[in-house]
PDB file of N, CA and C in Angstrom:
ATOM      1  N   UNK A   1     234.606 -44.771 -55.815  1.00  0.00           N
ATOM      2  CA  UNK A   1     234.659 -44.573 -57.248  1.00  0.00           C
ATOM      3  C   UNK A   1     235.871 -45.280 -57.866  1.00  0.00           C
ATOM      4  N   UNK A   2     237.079 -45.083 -57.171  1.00  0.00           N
ATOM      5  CA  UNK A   2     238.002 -45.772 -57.777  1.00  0.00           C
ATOM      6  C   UNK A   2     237.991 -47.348 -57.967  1.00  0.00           C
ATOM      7  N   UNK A   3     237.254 -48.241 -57.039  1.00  0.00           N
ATOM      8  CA  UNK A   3     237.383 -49.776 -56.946  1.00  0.00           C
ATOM      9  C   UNK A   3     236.278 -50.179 -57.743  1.00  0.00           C
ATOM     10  N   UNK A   4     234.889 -49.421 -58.182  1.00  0.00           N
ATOM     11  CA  UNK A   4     234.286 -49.895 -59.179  1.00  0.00           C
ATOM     12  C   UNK A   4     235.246 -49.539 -60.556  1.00  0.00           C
ATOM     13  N   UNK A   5     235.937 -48.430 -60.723  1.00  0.00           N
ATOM     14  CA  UNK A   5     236.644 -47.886 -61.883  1.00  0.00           C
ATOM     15  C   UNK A   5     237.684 -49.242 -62.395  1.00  0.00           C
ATOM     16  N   UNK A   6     238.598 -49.700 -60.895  1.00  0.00           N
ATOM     17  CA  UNK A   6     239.361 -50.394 -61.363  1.00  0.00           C
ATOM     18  C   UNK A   6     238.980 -51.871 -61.410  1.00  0.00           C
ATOM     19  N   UNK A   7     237.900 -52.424 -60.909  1.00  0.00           N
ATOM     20  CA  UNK A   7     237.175 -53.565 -61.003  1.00  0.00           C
ATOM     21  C   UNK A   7     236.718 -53.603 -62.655  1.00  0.00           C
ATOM     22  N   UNK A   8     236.114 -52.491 -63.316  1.00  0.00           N
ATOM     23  CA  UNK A   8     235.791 -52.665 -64.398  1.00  0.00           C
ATOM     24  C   UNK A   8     236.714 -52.737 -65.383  1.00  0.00           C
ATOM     25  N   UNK A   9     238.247 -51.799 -64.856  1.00  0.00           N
ATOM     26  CA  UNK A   9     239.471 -51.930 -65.879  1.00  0.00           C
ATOM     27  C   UNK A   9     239.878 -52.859 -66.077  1.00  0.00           C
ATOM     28  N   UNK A  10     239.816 -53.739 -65.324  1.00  0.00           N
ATOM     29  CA  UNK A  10     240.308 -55.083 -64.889  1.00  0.00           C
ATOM     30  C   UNK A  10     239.900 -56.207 -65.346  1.00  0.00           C
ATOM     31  N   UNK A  11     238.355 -56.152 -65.805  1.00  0.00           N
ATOM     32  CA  UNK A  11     237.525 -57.076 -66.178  1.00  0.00           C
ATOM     33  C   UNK A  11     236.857 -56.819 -67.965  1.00  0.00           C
ATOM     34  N   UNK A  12     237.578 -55.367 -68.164  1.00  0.00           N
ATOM     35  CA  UNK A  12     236.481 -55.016 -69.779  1.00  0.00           C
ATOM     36  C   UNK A  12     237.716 -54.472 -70.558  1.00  0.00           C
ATOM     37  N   UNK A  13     238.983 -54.755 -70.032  1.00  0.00           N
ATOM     38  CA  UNK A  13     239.570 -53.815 -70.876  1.00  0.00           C
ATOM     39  C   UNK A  13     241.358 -55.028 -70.600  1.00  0.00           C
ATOM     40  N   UNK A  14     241.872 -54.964 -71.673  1.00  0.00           N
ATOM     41  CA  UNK A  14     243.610 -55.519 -71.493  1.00  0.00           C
ATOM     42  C   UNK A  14     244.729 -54.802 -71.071  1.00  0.00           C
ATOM     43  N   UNK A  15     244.234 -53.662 -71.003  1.00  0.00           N
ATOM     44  CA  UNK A  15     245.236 -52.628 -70.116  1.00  0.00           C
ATOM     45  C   UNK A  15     246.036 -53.527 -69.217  1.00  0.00           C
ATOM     46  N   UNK A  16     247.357 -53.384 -68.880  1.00  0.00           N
ATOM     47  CA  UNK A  16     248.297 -53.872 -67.924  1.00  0.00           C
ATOM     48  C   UNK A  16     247.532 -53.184 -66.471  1.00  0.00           C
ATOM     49  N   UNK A  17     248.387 -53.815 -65.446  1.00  0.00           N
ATOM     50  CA  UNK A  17     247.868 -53.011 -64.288  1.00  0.00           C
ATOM     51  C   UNK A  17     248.664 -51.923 -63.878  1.00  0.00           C
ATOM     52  N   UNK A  18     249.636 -51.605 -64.211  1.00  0.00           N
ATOM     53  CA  UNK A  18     250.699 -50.616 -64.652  1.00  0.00           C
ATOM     54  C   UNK A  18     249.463 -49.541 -65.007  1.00  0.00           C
ATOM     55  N   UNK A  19     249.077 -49.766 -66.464  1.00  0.00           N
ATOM     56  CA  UNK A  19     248.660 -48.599 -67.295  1.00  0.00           C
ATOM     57  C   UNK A  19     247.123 -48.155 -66.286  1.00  0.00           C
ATOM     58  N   UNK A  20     246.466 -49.320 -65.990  1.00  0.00           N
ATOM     59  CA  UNK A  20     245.294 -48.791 -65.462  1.00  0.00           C
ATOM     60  C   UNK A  20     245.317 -48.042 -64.292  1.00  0.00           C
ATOM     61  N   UNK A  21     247.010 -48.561 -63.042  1.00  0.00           N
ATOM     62  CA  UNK A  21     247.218 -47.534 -61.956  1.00  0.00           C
ATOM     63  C   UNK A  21     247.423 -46.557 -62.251  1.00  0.00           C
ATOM     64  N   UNK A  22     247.694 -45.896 -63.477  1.00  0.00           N
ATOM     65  CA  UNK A  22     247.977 -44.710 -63.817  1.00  0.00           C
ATOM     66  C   UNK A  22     246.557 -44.068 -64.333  1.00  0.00           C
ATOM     67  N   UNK A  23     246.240 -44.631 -64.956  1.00  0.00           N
ATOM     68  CA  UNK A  23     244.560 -43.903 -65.155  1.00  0.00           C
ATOM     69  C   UNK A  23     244.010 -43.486 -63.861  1.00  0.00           C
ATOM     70  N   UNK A  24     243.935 -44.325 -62.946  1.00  0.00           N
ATOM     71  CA  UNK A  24     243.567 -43.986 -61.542  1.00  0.00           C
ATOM     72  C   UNK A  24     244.166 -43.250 -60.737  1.00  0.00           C
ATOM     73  N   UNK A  25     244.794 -42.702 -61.314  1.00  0.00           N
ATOM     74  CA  UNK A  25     245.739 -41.729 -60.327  1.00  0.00           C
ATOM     75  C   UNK A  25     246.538 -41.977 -59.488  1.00  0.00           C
ATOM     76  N   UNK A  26     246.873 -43.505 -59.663  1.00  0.00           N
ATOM     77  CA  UNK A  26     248.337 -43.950 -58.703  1.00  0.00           C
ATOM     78  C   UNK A  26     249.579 -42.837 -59.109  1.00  0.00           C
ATOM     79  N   UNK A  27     250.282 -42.926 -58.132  1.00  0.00           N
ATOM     80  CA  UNK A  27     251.799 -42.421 -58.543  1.00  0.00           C
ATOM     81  C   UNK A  27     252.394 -43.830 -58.839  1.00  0.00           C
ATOM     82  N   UNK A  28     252.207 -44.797 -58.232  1.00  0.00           N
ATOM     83  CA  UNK A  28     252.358 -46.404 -58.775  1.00  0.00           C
ATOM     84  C   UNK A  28     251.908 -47.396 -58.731  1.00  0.00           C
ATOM     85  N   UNK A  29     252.279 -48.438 -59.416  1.00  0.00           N
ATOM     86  CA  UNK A  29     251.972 -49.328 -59.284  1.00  0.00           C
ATOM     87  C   UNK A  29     251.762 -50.145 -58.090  1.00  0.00           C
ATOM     88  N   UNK A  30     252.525 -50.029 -57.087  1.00  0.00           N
ATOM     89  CA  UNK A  30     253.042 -51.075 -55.981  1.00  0.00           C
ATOM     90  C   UNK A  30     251.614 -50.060 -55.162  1.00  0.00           C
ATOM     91  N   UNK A  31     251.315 -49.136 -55.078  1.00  0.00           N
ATOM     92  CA  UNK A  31     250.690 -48.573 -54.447  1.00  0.00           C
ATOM     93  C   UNK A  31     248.885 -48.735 -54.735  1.00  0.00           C
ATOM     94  N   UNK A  32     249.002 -48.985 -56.372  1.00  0.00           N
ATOM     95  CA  UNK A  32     247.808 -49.617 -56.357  1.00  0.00           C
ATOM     96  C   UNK A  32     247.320 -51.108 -56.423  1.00  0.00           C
ATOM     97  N   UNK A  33     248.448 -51.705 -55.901  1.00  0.00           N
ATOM     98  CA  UNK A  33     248.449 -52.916 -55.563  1.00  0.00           C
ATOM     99  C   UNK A  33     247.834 -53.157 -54.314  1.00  0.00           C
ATOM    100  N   UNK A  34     248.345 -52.055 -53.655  1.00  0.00           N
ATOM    101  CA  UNK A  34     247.850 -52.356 -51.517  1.00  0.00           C
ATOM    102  C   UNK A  34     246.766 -51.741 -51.751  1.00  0.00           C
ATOM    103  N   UNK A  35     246.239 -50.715 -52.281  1.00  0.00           N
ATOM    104  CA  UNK A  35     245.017 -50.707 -52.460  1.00  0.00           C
ATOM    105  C   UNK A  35     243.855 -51.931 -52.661  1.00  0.00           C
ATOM    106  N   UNK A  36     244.302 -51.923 -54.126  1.00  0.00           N
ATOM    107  CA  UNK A  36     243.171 -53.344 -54.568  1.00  0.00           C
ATOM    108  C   UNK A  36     243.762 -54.317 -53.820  1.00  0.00           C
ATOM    109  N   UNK A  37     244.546 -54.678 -53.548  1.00  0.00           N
ATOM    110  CA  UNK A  37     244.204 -55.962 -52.452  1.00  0.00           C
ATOM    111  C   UNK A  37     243.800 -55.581 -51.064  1.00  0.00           C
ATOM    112  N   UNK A  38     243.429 -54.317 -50.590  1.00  0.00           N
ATOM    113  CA  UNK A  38     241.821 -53.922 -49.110  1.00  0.00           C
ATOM    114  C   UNK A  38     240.556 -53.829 -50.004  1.00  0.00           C
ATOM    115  N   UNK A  39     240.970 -53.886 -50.929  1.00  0.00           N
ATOM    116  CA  UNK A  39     239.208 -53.807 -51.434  1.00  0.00           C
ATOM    117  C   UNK A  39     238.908 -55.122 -51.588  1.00  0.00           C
ATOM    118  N   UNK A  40     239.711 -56.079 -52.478  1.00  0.00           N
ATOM    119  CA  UNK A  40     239.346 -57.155 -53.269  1.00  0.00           C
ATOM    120  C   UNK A  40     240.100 -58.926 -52.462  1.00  0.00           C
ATOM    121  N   UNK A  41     240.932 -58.769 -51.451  1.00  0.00           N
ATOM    122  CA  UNK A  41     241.484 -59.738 -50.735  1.00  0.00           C
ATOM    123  C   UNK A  41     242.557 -60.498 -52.179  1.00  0.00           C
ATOM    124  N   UNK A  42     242.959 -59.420 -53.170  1.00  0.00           N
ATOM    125  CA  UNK A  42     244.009 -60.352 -53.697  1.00  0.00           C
ATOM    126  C   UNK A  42     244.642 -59.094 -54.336  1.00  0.00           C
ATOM    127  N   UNK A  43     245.526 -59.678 -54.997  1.00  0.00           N
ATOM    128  CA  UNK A  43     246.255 -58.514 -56.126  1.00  0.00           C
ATOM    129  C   UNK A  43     246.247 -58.433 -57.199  1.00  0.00           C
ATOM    130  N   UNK A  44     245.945 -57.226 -57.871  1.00  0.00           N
ATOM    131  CA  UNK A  44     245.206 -56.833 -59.484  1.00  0.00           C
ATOM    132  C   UNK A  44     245.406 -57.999 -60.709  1.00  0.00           C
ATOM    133  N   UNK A  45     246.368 -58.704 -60.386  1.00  0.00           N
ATOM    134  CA  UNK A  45     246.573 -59.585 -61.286  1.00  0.00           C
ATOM    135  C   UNK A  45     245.735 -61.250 -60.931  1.00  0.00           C
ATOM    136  N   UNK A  46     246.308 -61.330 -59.728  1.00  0.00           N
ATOM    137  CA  UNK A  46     245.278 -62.659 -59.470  1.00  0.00           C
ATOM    138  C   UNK A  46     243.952 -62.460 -59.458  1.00  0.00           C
ATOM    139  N   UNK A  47     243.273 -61.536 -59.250  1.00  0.00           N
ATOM    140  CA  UNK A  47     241.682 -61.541 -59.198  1.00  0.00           C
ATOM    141  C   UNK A  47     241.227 -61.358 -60.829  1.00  0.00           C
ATOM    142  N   UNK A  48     242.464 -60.517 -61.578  1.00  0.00           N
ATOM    143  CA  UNK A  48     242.109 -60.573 -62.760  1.00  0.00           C
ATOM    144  C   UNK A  48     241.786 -62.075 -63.630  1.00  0.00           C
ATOM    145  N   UNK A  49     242.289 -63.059 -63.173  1.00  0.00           N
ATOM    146  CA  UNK A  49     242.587 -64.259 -63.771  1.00  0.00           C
ATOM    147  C   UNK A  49     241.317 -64.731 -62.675  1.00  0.00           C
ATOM    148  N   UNK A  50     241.081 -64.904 -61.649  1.00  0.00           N
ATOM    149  CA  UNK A  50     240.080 -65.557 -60.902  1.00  0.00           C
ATOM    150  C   UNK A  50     238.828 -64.846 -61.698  1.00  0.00           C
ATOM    151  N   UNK A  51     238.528 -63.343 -62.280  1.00  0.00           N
ATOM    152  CA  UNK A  51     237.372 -63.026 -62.570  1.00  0.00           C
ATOM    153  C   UNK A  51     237.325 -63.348 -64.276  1.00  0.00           C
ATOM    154  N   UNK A  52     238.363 -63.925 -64.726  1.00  0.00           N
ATOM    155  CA  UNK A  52     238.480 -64.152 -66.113  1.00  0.00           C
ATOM    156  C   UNK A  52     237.880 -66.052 -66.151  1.00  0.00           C
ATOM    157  N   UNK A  53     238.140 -66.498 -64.749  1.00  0.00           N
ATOM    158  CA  UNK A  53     238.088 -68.293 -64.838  1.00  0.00           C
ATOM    159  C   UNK A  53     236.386 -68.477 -64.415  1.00  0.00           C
ATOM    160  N   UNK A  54     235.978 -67.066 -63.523  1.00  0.00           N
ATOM    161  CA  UNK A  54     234.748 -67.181 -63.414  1.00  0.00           C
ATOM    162  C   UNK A  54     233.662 -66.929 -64.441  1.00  0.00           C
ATOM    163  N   UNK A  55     234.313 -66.088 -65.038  1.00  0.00           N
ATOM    164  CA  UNK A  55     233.356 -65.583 -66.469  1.00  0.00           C
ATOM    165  C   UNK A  55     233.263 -66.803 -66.978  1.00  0.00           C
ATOM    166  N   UNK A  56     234.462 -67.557 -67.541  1.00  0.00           N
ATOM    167  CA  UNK A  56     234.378 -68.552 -68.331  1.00  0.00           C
ATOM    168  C   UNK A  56     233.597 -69.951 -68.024  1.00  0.00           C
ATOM    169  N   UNK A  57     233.525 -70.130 -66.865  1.00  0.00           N
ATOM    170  CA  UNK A  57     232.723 -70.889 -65.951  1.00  0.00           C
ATOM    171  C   UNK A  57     231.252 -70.774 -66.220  1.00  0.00           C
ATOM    172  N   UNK A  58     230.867 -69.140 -65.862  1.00  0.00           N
ATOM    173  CA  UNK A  58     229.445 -69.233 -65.865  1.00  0.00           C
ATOM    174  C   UNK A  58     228.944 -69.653 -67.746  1.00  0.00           C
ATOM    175  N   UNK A  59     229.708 -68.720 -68.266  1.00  0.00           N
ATOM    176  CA  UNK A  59     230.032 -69.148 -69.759  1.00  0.00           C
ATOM    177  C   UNK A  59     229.524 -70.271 -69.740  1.00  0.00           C
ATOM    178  N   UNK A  60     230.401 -70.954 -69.657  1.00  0.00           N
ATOM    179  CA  UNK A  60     230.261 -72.888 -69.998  1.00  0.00           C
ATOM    180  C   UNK A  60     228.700 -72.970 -69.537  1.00  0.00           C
ATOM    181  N   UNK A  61     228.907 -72.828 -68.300  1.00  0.00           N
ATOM    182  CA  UNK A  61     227.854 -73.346 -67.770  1.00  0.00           C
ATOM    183  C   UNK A  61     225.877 -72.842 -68.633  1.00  0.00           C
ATOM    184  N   UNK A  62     226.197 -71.449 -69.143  1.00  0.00           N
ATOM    185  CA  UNK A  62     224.958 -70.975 -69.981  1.00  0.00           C
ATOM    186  C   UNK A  62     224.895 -71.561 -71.030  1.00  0.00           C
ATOM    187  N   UNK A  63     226.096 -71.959 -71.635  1.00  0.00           N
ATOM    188  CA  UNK A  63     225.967 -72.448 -72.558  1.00  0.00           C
ATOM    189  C   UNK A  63     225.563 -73.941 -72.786  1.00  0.00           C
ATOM    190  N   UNK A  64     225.479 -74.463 -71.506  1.00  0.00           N
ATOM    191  CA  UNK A  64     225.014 -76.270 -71.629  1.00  0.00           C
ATOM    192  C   UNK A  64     223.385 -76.290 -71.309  1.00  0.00           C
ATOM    193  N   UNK A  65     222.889 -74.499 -71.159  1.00  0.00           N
ATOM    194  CA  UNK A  65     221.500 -74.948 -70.964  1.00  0.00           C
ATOM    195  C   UNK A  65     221.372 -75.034 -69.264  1.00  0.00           C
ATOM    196  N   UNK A  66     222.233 -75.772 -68.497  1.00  0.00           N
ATOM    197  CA  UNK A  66     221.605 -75.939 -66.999  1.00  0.00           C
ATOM    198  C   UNK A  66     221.711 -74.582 -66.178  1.00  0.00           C
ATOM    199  N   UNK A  67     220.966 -75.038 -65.259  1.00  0.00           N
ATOM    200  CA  UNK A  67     220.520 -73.980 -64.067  1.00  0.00           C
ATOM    201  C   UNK A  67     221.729 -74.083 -63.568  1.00  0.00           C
ATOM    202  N   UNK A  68     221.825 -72.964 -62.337  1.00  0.00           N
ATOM    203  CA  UNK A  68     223.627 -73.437 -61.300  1.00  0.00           C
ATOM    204  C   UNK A  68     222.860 -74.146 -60.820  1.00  0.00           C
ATOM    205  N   UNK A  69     223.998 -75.151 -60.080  1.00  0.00           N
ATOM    206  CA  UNK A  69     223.704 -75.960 -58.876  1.00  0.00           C
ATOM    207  C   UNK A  69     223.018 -77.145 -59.606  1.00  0.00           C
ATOM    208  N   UNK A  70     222.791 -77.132 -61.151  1.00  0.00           N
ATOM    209  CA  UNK A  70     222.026 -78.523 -61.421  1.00  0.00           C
ATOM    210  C   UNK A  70     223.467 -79.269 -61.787  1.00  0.00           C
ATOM    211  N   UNK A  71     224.232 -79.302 -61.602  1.00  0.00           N
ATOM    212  CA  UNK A  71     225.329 -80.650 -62.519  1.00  0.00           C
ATOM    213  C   UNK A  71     225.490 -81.526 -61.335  1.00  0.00           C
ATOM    214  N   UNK A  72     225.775 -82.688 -62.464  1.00  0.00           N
ATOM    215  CA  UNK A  72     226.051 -84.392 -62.200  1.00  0.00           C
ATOM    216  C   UNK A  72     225.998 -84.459 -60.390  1.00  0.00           C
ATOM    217  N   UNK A  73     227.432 -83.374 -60.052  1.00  0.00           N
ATOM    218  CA  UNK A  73     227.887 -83.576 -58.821  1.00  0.00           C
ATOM    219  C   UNK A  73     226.869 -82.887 -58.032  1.00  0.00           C
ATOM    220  N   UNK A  74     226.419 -81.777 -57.962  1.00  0.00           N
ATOM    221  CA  UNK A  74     225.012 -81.284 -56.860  1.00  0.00           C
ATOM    222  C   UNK A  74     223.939 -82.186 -56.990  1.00  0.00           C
ATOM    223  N   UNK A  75     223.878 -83.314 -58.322  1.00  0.00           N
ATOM    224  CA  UNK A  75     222.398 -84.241 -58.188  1.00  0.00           C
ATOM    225  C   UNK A  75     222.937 -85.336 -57.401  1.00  0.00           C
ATOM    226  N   UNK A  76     224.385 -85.422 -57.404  1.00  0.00           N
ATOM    227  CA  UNK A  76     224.784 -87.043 -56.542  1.00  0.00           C
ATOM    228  C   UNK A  76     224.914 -86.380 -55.152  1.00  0.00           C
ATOM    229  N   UNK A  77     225.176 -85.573 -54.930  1.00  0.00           N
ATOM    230  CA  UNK A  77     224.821 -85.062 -53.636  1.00  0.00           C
ATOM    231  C   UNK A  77     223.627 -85.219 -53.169  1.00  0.00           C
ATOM    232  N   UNK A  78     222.600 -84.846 -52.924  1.00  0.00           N
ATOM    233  CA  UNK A  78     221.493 -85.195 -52.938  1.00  0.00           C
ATOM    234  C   UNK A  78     220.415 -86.267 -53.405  1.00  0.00           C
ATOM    235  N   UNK A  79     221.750 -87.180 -53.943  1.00  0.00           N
ATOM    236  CA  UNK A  79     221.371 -88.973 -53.976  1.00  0.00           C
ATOM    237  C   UNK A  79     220.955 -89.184 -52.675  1.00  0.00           C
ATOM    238  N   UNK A  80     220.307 -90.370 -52.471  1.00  0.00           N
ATOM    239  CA  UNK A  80     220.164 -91.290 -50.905  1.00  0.00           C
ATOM    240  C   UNK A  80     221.338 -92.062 -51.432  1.00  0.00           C
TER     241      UNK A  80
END
């Protein structure tokens, strides 16, 4: 319950990671740091920015209309 809780704090809301370890019932911060990084292989702040570069990614990408896997570079791949 807690790693969907803080996956979603993380991703829907600007809360610091301070304020959201405390929603979760950390006594701290540093503590919900070693946490989310066994759940998530990083720390609350870098995955926050990796799941903020991915949003924006797929973003772009809905927004040009293509399928995944159709751009320039996956069709020259599969050039002869």
């Amino acid at each position: 319950m807690r790693r969907e809780l803080a996956e979603q704090l993380l991703t829907s809301t600007e809360l610091s990671v301070a304020e959201a370890s405390g929603l979760l019932g950390y006594g701290s911060q540093s503590s919900f740091t070693r946490a989310f990084r066994r759940w998530f292989g990083a720390t609350p702040q870098r995955w926050r920015i990796d799941a903020r570069e991915r949003a924006a990614a797929n973003a772009a990408g809905d927004a040009s209309g293509e399928a995944p896997g159709s751009s320039e570079s996956a069709q020259a791949e599969t050039a002869p």
